[in-house]
N, C-alpha and C. Protein backbone atom coordinates (compact mmCIF):
# COMPACT_ATOMS: atom_id res chain seq x y z
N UNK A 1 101.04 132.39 16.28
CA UNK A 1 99.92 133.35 16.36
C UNK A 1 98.66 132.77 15.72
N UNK A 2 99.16 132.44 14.43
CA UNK A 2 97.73 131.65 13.68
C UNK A 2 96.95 130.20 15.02
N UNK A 3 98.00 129.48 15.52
CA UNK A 3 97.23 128.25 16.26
C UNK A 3 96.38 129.16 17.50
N UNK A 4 97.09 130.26 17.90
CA UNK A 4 96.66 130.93 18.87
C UNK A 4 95.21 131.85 18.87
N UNK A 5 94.91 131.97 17.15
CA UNK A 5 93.82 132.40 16.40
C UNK A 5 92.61 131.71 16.15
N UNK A 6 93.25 130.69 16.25
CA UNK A 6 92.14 129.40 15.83
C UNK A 6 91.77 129.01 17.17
N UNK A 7 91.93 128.69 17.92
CA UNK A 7 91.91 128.17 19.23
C UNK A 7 90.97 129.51 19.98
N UNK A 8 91.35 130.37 19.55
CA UNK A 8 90.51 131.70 20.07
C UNK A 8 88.70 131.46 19.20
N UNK A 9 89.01 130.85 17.90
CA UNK A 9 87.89 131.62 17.03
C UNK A 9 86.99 130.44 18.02
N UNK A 10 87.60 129.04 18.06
CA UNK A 10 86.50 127.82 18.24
C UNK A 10 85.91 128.23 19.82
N UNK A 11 86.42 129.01 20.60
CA UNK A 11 86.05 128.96 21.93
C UNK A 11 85.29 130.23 21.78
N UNK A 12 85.42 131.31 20.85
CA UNK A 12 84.20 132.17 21.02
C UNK A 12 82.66 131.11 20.17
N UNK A 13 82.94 130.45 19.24
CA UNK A 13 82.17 130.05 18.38
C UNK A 13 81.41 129.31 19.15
N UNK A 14 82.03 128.24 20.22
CA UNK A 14 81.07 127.60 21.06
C UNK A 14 79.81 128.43 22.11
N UNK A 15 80.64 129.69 22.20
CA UNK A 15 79.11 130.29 23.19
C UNK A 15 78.42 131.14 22.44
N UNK A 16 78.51 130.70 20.93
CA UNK A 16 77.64 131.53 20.26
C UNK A 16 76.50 130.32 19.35
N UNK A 17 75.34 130.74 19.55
CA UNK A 17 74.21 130.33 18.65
C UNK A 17 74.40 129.29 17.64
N UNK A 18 74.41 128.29 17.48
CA UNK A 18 74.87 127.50 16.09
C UNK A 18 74.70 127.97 14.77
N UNK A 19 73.34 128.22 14.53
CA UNK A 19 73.12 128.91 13.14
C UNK A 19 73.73 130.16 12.97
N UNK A 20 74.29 130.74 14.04
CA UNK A 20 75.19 132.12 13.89
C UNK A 20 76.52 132.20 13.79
N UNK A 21 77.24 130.70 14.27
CA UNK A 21 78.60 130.41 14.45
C UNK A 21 79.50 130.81 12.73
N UNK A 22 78.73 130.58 11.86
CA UNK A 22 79.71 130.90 10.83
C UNK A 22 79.93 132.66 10.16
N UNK A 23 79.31 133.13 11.11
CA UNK A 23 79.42 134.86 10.78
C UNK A 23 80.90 135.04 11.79
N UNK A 24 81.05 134.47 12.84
CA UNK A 24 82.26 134.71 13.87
C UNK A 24 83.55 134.76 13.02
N UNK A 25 84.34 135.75 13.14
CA UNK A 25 85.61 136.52 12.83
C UNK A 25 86.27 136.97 13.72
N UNK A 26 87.52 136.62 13.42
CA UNK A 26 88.61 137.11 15.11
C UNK A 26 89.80 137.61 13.79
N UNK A 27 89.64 139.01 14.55
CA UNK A 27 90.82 140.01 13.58
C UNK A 27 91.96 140.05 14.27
N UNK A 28 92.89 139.34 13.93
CA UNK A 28 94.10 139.42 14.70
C UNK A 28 95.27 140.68 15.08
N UNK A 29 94.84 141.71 15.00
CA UNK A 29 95.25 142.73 15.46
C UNK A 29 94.34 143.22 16.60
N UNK A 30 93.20 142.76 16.68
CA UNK A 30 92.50 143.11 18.11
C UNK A 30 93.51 141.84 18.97
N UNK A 31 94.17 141.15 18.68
CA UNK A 31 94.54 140.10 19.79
C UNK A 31 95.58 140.44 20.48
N UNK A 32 96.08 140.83 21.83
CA UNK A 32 97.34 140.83 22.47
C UNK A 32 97.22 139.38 23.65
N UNK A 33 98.21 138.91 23.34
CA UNK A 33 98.82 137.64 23.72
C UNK A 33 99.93 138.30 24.89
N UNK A 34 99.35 137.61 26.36
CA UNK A 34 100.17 137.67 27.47
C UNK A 34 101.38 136.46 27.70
N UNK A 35 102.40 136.17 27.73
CA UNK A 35 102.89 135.51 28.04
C UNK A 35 103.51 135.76 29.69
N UNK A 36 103.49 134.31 30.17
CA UNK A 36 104.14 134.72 32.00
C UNK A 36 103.68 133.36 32.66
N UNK A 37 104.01 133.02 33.66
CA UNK A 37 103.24 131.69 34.25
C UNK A 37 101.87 132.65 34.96
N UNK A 38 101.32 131.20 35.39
CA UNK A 38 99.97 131.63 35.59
C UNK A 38 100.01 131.89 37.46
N UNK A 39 99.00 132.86 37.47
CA UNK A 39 98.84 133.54 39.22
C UNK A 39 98.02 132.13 39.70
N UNK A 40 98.79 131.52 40.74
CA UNK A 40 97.72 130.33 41.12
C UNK A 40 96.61 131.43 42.24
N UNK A 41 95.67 130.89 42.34
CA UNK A 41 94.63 131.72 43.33
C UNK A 41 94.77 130.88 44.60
N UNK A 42 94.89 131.71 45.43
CA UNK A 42 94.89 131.41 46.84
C UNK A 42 93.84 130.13 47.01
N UNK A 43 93.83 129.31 47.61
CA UNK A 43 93.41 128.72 48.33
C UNK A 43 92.42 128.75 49.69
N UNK A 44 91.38 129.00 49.38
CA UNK A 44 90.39 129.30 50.61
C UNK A 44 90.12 128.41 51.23
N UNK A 45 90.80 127.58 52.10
CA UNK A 45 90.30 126.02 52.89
C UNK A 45 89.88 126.94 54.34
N UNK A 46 88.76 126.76 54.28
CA UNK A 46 88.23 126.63 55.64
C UNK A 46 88.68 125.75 56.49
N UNK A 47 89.09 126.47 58.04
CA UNK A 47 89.72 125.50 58.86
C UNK A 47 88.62 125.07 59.59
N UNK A 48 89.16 123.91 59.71
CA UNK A 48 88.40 122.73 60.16
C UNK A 48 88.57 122.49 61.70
N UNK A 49 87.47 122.37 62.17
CA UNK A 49 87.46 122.34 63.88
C UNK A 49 88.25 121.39 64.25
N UNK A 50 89.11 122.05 65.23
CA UNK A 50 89.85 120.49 65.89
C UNK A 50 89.48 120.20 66.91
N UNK A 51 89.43 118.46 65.88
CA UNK A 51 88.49 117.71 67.24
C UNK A 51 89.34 117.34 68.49
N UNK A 52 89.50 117.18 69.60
CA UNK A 52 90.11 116.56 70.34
C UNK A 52 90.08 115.05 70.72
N UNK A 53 91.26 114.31 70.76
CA UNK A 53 90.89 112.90 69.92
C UNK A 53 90.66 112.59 72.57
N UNK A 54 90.77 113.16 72.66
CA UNK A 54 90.19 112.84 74.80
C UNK A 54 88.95 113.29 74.50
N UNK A 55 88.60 112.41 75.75
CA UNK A 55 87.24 112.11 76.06
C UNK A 55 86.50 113.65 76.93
N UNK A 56 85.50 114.10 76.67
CA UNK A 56 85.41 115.33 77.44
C UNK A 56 84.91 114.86 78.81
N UNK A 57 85.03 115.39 80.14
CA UNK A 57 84.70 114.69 81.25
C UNK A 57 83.08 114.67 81.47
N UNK A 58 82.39 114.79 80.40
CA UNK A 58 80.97 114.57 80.59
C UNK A 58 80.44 113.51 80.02
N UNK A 59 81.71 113.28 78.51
CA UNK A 59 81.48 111.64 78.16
C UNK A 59 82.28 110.70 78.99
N UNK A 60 82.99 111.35 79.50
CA UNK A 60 83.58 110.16 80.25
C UNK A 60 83.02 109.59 81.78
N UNK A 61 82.00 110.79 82.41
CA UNK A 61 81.29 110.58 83.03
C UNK A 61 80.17 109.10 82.45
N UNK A 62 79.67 109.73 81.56
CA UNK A 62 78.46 108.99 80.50
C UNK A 62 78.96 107.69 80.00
N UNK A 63 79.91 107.11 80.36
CA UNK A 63 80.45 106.05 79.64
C UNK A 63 80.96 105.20 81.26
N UNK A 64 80.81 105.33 82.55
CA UNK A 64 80.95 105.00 83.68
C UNK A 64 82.24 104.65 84.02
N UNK A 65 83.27 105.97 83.26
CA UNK A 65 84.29 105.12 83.66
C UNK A 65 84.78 105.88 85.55
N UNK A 66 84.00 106.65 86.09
CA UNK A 66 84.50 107.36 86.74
C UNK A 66 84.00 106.55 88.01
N UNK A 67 83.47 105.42 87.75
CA UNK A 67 82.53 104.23 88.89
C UNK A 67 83.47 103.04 89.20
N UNK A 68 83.68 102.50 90.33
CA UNK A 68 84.10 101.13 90.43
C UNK A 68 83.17 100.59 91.25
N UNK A 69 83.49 99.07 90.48
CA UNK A 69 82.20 97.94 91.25
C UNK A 69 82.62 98.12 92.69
N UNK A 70 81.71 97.90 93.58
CA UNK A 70 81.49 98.40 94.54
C UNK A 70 81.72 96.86 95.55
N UNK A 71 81.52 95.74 94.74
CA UNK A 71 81.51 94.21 95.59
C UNK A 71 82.84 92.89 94.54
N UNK A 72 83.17 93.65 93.40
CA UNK A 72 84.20 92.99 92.52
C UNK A 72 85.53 92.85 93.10
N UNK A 73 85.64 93.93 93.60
CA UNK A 73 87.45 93.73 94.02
C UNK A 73 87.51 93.40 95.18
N UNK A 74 88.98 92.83 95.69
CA UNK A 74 89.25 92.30 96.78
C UNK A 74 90.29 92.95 97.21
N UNK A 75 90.27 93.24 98.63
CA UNK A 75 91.00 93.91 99.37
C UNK A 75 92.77 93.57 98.85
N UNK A 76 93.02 91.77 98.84
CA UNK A 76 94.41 91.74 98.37
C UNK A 76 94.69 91.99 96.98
N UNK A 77 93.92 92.61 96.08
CA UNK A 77 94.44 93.03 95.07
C UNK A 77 94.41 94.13 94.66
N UNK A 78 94.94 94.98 96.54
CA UNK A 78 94.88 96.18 95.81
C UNK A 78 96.25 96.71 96.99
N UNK A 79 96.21 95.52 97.83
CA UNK A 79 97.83 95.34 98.36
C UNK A 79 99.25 95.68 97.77
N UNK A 80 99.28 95.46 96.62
CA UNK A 80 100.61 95.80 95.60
C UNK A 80 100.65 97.44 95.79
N UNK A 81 99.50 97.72 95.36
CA UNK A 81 99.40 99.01 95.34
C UNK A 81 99.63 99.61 96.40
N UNK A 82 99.37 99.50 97.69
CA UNK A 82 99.52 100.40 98.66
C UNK A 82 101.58 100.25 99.22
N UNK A 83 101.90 99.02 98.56
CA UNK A 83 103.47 98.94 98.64
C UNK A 83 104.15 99.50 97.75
N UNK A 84 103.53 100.27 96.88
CA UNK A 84 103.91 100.95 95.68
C UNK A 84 103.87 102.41 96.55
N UNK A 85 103.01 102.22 96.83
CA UNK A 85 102.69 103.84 97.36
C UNK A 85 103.70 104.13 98.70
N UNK A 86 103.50 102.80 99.51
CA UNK A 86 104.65 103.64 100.72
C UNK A 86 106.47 103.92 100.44
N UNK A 87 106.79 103.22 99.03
CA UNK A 87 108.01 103.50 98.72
C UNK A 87 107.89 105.47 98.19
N UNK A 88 106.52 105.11 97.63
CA UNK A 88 106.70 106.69 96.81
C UNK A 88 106.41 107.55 97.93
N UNK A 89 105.98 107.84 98.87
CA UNK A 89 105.55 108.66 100.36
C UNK A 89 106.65 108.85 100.75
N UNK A 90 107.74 107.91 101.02
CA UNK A 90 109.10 108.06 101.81
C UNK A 90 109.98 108.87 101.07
N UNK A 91 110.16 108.53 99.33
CA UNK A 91 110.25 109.23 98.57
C UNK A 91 110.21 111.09 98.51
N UNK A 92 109.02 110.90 98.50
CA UNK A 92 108.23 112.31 98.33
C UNK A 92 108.83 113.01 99.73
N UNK A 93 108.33 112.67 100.51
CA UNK A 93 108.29 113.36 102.09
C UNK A 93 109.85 113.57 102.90
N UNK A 94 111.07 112.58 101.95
CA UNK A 94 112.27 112.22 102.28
C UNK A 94 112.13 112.27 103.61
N UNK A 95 111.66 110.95 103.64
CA UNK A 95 111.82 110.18 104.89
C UNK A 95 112.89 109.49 104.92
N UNK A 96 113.45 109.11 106.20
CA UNK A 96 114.35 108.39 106.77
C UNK A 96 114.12 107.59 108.01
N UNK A 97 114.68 106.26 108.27
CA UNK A 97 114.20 105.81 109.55
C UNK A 97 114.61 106.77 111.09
N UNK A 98 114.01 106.69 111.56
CA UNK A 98 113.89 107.52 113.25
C UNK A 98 113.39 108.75 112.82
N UNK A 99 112.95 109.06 111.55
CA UNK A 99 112.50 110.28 111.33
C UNK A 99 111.27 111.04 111.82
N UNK A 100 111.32 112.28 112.80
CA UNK A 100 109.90 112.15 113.23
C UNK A 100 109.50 113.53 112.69
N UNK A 101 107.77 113.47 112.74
CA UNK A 101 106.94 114.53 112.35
C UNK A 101 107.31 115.93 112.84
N UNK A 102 107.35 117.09 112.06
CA UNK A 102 108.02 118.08 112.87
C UNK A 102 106.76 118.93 113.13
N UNK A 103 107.00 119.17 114.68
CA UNK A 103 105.79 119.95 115.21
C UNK A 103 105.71 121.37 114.44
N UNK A 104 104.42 121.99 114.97
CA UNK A 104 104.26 123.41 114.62
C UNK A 104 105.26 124.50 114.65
N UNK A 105 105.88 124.29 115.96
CA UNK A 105 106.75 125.58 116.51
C UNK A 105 107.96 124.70 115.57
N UNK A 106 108.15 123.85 114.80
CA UNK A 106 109.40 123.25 113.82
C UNK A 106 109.52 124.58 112.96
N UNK A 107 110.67 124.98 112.31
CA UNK A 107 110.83 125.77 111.44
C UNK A 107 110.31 124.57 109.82
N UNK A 108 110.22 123.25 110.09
CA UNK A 108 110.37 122.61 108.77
C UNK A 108 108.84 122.27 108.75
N UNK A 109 107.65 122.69 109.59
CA UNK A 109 106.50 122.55 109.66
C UNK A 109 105.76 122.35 108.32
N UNK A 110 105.64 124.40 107.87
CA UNK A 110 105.01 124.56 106.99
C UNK A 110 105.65 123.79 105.73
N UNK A 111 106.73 123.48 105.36
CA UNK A 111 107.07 122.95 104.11
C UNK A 111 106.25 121.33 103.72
N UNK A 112 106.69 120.76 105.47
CA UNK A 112 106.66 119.49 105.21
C UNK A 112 105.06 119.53 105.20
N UNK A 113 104.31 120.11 105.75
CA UNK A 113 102.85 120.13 105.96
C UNK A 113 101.98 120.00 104.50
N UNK A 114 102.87 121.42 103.81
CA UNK A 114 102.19 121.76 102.23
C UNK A 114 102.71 119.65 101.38
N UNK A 115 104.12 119.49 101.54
CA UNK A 115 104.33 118.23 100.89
C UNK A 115 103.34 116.99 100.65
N UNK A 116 102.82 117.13 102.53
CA UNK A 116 101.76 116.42 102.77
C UNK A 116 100.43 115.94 102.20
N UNK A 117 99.97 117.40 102.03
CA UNK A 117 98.91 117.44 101.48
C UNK A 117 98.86 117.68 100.09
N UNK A 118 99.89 117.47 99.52
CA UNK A 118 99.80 117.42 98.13
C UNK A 118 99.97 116.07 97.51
N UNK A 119 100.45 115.01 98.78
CA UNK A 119 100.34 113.51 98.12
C UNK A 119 98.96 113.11 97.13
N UNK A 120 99.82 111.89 96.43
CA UNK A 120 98.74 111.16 95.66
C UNK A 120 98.36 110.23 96.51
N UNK A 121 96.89 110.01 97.27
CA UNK A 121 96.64 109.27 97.79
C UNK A 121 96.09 107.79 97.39
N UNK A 122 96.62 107.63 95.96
CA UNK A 122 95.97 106.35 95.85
C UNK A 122 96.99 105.42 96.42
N UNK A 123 96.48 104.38 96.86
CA UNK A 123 97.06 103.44 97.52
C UNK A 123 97.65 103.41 98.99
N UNK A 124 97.26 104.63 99.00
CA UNK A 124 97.66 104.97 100.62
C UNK A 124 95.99 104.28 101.60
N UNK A 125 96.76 103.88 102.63
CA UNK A 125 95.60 103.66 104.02
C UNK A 125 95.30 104.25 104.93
N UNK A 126 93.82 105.21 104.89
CA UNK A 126 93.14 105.94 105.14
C UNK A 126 92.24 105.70 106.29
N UNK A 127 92.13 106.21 107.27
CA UNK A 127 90.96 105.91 108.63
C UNK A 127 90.02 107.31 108.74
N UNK A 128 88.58 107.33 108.64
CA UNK A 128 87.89 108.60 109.34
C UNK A 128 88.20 108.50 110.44
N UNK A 129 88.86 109.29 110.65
CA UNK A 129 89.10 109.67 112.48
C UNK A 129 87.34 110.30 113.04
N UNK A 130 87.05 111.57 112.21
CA UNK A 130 85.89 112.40 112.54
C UNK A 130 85.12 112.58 111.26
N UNK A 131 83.82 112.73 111.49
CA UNK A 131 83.11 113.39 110.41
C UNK A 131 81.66 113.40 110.69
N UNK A 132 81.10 114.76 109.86
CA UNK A 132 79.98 115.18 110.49
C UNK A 132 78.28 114.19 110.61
N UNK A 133 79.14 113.26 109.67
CA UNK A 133 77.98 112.24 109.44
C UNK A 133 78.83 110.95 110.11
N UNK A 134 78.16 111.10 111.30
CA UNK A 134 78.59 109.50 112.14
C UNK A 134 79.25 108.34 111.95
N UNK A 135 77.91 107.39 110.72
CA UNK A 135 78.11 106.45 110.33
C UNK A 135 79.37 106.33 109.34
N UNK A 136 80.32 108.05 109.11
CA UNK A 136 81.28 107.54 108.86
C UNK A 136 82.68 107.03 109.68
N UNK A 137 82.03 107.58 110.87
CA UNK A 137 83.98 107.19 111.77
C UNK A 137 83.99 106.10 111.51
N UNK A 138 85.29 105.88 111.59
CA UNK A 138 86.05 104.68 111.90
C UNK A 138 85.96 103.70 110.33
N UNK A 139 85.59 104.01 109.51
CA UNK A 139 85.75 103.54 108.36
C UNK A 139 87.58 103.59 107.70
N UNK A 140 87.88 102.43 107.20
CA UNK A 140 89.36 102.30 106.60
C UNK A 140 89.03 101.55 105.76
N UNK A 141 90.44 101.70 104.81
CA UNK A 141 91.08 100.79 103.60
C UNK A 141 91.86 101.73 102.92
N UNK A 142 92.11 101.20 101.64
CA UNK A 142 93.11 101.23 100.58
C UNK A 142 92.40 102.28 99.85
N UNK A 143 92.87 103.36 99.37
CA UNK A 143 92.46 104.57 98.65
C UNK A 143 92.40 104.13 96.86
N UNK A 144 91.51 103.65 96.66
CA UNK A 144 91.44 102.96 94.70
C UNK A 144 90.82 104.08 93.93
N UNK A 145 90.58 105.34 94.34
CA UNK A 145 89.79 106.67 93.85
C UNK A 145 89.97 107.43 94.21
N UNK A 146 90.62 108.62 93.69
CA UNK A 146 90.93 110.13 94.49
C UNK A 146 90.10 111.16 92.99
N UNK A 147 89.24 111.90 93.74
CA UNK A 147 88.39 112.54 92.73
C UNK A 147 88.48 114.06 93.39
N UNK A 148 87.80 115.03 92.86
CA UNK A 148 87.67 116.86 93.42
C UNK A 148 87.02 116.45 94.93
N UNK A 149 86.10 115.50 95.17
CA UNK A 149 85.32 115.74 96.05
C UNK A 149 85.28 114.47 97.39
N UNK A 150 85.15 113.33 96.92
CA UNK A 150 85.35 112.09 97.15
C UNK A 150 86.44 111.41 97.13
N UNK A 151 86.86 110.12 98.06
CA UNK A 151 88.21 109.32 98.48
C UNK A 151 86.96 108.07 98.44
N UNK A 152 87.66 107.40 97.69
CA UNK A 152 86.74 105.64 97.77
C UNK A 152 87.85 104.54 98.26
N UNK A 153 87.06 103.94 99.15
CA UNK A 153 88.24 103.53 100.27
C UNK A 153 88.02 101.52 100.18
N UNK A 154 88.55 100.70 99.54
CA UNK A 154 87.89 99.53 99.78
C UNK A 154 88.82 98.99 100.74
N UNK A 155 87.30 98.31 101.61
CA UNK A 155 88.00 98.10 103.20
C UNK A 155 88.40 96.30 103.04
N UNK A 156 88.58 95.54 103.95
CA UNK A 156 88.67 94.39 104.25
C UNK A 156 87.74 94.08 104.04
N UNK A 157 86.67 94.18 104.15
CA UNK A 157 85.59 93.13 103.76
C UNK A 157 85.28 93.29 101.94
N UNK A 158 85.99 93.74 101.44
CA UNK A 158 86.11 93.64 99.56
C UNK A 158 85.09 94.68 99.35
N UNK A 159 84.84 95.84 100.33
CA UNK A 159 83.69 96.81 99.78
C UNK A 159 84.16 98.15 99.54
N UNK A 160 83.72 98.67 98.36
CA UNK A 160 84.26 99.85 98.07
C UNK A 160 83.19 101.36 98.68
N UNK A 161 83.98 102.12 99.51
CA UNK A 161 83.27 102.89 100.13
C UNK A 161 83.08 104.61 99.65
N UNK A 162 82.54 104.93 99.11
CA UNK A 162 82.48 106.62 98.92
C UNK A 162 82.99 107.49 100.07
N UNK A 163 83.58 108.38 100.42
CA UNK A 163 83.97 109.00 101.23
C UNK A 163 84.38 110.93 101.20
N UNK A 164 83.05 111.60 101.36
CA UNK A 164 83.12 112.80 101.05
C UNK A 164 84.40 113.44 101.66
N UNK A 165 85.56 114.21 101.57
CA UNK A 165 86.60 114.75 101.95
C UNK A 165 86.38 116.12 102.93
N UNK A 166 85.54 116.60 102.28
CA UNK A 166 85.47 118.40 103.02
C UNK A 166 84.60 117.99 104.43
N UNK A 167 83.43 116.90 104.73
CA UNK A 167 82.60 116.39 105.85
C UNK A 167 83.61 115.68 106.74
N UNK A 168 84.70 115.25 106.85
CA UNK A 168 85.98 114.27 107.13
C UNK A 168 87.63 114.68 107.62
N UNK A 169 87.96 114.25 108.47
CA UNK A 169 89.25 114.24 109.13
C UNK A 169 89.39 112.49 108.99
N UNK A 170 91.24 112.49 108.26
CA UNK A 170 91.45 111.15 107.84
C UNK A 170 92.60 111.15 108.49
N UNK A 171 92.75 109.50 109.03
CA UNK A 171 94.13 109.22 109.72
C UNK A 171 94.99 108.43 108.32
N UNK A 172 96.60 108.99 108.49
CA UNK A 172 97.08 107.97 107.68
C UNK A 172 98.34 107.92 107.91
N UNK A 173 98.53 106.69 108.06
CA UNK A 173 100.34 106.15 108.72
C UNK A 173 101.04 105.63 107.95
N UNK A 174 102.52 106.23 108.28
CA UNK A 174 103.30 105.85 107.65
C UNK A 174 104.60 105.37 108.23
N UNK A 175 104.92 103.89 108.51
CA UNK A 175 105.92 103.76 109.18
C UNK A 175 105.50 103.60 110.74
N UNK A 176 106.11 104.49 111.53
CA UNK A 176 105.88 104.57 113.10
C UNK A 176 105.34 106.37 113.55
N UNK A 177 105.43 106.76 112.20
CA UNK A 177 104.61 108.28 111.76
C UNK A 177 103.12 108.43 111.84
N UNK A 178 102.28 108.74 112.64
CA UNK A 178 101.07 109.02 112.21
C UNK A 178 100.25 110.14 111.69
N UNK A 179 99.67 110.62 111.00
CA UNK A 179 99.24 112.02 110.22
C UNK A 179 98.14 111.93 110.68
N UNK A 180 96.93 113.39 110.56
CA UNK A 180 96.03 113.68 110.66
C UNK A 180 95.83 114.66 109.29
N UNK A 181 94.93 114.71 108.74
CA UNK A 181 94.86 115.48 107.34
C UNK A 181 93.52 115.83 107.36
N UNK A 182 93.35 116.81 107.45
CA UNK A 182 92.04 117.59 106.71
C UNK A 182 91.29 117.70 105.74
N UNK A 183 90.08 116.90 105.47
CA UNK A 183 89.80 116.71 104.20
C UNK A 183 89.64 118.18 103.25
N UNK A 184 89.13 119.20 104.36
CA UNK A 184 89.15 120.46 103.24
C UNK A 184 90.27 120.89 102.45
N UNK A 185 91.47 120.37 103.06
CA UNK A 185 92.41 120.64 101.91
C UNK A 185 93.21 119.65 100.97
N UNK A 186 92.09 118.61 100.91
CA UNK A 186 92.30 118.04 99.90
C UNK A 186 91.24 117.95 98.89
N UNK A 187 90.30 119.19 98.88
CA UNK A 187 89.16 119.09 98.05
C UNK A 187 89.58 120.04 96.61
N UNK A 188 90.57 118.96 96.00
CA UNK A 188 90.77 119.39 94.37
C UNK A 188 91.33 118.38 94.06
N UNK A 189 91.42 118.44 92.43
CA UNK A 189 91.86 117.23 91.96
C UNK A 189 93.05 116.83 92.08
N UNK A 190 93.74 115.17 91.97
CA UNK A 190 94.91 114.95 92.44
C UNK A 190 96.26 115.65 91.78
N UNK A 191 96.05 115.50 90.11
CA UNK A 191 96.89 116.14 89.39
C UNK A 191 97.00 118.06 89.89
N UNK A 192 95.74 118.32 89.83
CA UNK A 192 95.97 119.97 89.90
C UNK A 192 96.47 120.42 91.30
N UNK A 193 96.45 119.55 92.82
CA UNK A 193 96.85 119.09 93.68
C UNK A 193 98.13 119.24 93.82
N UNK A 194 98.71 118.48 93.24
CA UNK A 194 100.68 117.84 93.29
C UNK A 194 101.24 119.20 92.48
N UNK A 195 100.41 120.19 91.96
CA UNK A 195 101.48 121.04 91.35
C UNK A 195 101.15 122.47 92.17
N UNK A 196 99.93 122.67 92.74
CA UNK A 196 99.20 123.64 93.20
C UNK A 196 100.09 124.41 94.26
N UNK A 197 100.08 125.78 94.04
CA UNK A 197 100.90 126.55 95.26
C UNK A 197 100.07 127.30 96.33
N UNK A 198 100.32 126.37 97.00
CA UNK A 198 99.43 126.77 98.53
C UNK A 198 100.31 127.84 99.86
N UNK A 199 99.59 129.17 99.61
CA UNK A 199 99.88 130.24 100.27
C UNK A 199 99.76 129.89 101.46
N UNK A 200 97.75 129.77 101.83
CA UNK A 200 97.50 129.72 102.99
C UNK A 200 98.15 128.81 104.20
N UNK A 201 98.08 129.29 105.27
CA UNK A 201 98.82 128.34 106.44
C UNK A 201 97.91 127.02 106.75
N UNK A 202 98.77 125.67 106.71
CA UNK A 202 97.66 124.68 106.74
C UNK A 202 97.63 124.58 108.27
N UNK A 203 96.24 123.82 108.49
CA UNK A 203 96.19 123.72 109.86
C UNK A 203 97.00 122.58 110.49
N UNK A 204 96.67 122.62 111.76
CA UNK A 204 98.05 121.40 112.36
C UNK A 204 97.56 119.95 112.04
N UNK A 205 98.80 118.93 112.21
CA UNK A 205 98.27 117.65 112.07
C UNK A 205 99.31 117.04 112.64
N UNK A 206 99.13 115.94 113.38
CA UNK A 206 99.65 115.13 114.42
C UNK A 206 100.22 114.20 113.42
């Protein structure tokens, strides 16, 4: 009690006046002594914004990664790729040899139709059959870009081509199979694409 007295007198004595410190008296019957552990106080941490350690698609716009050189690449090095892709098509579509396209009046139409158009077209080989801007028929190559809006197609001559989808009807073969595909329903992205559940009836394709 006495150390507990003393220790009391010096800590009032310090917030008092110097020339007044020796009038200070601590009557030890005014003192009640708590014993108990001590209440820790909560902790107020402000939460901290989480950053997302991906790129947002406006820096990633801003940083060009969404561009390819347009005269850099060469048509055979992008060959691997499109042999990558026709294993995964046969795959996907469970193909088999003599297997043929099932017409409209097919009961297996609509399934195989929706399958269709939910491929990943990279690496697949692409032809404008039609489109409302001329100078695009008849354009082909190797699909190195599938975006919401655009198919970038580098042809044989090592040039990489922009190719709006919704303005466009694209040919693309597979095997002794030939497709016709509609670019309007391939105007979304590839990922949100391959999982997307498509109600509407697609239109026909050869």
């Amino acid at each position: 009690m006495e150390h507990a007295t003393s220790e009391l007198r010096e800590f009032i004595s310090d917030l008092v006046i110097p020339h007044q410190r020796c009038n200070v008296n601590v009557n030890p019957d005014h003192i009640t002594m708590l014993e108990g552990t001590k209440i820790k106080k909560p902790h107020n941490r402000k939460r901290r914004a989480h950053k997302s350690s991906t790129l947002s698609r406006r820096k990633y716009a801003a940083l060009g990664l969404n561009t390819l050189p347009t005269k850099q690449m060469k048509y055979e090095e992008a060959l691997p790729l499109h042999h990558l892709w026709k294993g995964y098509v046969r795959e996907h579509l469970q193909l088999r040899e003599g297997d043929e396209v099932p017409q409209v009046h097919d009961g297996r139409y609509d399934e195989f139709s929706r399958k269709l158009v939910k491929l990943d077209l990279h690496g697949a080989k692409l032809k404008v059959l039609q489109s409302k801007c001329s100078t695009l028929e008849s354009l082909a190559g190797i699909c190195v870009m599938d975006t919401k809006n655009v198919l970038k197609l580098l042809g044989k001559d090592h040039r990489v081509r922009t190719i709006p989808k919704s303005e466009c009807v694209f040919g693309l073969k597979v095997g002794n199979m030939e497709f016709t595909i509609f670019g309007q329903h391939l105007n979304i992205r590839p990922a949100e694409r391959s999982v997307k559940k498509i109600k509407s009836f697609v239109k026909p394709f050869m």
